[in-house]
Protein backbone atom coordinates (compact mmCIF):
# COMPACT_ATOMS: atom_id res chain seq x y z
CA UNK A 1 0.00 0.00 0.00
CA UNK A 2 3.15 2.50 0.23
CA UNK A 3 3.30 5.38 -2.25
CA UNK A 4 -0.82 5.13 -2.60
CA UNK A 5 -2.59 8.19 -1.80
CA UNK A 6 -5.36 6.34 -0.25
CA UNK A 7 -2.96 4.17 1.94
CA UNK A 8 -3.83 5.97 5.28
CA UNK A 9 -7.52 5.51 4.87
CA UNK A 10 -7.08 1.89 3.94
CA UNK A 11 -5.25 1.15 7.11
CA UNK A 12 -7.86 2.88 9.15
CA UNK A 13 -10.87 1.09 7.58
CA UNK A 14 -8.35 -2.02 8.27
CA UNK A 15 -8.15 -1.07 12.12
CA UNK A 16 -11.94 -0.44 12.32
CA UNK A 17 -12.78 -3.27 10.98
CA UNK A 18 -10.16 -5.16 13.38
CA UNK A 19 -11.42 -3.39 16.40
CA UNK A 20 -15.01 -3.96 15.91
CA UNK A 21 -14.71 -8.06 16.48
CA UNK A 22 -13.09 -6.37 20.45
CA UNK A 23 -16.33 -4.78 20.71
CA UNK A 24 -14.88 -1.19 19.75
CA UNK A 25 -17.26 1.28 17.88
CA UNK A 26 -16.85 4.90 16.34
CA UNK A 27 -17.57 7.20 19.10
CA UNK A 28 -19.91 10.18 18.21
CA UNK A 29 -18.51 12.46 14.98
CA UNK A 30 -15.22 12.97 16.16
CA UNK A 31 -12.84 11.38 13.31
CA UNK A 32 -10.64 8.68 14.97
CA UNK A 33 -12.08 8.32 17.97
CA UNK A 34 -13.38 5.14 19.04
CA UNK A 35 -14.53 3.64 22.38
CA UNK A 36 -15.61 0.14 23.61
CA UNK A 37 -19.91 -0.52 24.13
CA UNK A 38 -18.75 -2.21 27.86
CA UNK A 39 -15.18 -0.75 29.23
CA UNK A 40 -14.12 2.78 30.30
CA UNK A 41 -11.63 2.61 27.33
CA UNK A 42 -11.50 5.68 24.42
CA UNK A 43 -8.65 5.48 22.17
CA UNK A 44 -8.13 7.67 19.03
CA UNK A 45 -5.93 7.74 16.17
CA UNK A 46 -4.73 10.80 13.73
CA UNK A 47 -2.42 10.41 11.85
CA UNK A 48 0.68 8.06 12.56
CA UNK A 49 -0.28 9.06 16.64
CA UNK A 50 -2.47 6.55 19.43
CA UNK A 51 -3.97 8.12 22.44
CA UNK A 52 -5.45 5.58 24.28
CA UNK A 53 -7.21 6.62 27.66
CA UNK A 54 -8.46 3.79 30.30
CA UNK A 55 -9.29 3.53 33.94
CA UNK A 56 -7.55 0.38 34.43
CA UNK A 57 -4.75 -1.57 33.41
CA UNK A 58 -6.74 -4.40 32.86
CA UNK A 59 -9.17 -2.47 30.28
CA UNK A 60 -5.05 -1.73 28.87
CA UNK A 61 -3.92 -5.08 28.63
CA UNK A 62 -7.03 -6.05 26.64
CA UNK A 63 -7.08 -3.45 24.05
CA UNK A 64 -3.04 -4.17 23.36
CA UNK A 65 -3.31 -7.26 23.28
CA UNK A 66 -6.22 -6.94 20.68
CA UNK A 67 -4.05 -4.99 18.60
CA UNK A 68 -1.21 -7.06 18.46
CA UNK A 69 -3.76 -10.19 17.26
């Protein structure tokens, strides 16, 4: 996907999609921000930055290890 223009917004659909099957939606209209329907867990992306915010490291360990799946 390198040197596409579109390459960003493939990857993000990509990570969506991915983070839906964890139980992670689109929160409101806020572009990249995303939160899960059951934990206390927001996490947004823009760019090439994450910003993950969580109450506990449990909630943590659960969307990491998601991501690295």
């Amino acid at each position: 996907m390198y040197d596409l223009p579109q390459a960003g917004r493939l990857a993000y659909e990509q990570l969506v999609m991915h983070l839906q099957h964890a139980g992670y939606v689109k929160a409101g209209s806020t572009p990249g921000l995303s939160k899960h329907v059951s934990k206390p867990i927001q996490f947004i992306l823009v760019v090439d930055d994450f910003g993950i915010k969580y109450q506990s490291e449990d909630d943590l360990i659960h969307h990491l290890d998601h991501l690295g799946k």
